[in-house]
Protein backbone atom coordinates (compact mmCIF):
# COMPACT_ATOMS: atom_id res chain seq x y z
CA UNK A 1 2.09 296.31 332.49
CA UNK A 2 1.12 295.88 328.78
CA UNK A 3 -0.69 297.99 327.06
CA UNK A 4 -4.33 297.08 326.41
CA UNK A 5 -6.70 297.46 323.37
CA UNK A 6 -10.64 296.60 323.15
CA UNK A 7 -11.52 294.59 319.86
CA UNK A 8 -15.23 294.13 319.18
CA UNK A 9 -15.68 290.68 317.04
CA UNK A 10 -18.92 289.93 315.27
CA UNK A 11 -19.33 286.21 315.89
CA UNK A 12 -22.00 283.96 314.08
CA UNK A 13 -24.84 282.48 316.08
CA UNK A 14 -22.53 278.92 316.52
CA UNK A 15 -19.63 281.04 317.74
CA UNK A 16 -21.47 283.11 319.99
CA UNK A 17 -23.27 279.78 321.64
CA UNK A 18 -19.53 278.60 321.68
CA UNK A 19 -18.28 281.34 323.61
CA UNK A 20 -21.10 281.67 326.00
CA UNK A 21 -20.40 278.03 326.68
CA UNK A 22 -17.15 278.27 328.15
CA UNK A 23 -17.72 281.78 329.61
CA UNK A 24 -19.68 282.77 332.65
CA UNK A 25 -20.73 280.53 335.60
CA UNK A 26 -19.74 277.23 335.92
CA UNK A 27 -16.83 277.84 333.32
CA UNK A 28 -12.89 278.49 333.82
CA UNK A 29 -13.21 282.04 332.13
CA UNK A 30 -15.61 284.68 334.07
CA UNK A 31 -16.57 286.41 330.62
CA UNK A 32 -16.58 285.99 327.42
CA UNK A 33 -13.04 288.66 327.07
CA UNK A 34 -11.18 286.36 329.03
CA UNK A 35 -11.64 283.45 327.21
CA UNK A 36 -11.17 284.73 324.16
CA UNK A 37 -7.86 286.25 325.82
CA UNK A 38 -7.19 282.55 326.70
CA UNK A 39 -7.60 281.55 323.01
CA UNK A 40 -5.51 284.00 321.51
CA UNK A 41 -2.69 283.35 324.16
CA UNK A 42 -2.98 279.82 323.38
CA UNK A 43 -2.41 280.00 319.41
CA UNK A 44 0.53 282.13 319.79
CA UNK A 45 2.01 279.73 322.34
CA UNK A 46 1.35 276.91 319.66
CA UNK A 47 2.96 278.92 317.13
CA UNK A 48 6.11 279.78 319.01
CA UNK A 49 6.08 276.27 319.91
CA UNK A 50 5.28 275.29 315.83
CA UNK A 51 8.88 277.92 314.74
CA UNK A 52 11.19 275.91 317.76
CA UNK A 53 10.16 272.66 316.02
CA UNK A 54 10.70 274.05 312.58
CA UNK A 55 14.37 275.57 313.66
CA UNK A 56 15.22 271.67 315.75
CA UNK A 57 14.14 270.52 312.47
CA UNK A 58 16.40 272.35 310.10
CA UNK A 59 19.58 272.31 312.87
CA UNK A 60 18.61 268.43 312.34
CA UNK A 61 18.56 268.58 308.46
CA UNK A 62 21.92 270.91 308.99
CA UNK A 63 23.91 268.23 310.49
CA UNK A 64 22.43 265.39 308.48
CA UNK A 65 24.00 267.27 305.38
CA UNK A 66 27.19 267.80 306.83
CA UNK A 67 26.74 272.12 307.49
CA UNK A 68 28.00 272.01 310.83
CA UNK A 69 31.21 273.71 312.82
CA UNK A 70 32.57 271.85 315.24
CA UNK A 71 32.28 273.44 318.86
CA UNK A 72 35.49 272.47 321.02
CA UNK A 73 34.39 274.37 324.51
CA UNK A 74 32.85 273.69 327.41
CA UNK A 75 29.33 274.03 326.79
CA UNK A 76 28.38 273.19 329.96
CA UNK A 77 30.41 276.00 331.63
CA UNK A 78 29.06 278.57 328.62
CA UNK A 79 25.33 277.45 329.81
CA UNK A 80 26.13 278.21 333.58
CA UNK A 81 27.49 282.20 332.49
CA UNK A 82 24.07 282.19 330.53
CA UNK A 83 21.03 280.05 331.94
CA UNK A 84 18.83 281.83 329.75
């Protein structure tokens, strides 16, 4: 299991109503630590997601200008060894 580390946060008042909002009964999140757990996992999903696009992008923009090496095996067979 992953280490863990407290972080206090000073929030303004429209943060704070913001949190309380989606934290506590009647919410997803049953405190105000989870969902801003929830938040953080979320951006860094987004930005993992955000450096794939950017790397499709310039494999894209590497082919388009001709910097590519042809591959003559079976790439099928090479994803079966490796499904990862």
């Amino acid at each position: 299991m992953a280490e863990v580390h407290p972080l206090t946060l000073q929030l303004t008042d429209e943060l704070q109503a913001f949190v309380d909002a989606n934290s506590g009964d009647g919410t997803n999140f049953t405190n105000a630590s989870e969902f801003v757990e929830h938040l953080l996992w979320q951006r860094k999903r987004q930005d993992e997601a955000a450096q794939v696009r950017e790397s499709i992008v310039a494999g894209y923009n590497d082919a388009i200008d001709g910097r590519v090496v042809p591959y003559e095996g079976d790439l099928r067979a090479l994803m079966k060894r490796n499904p990862s």
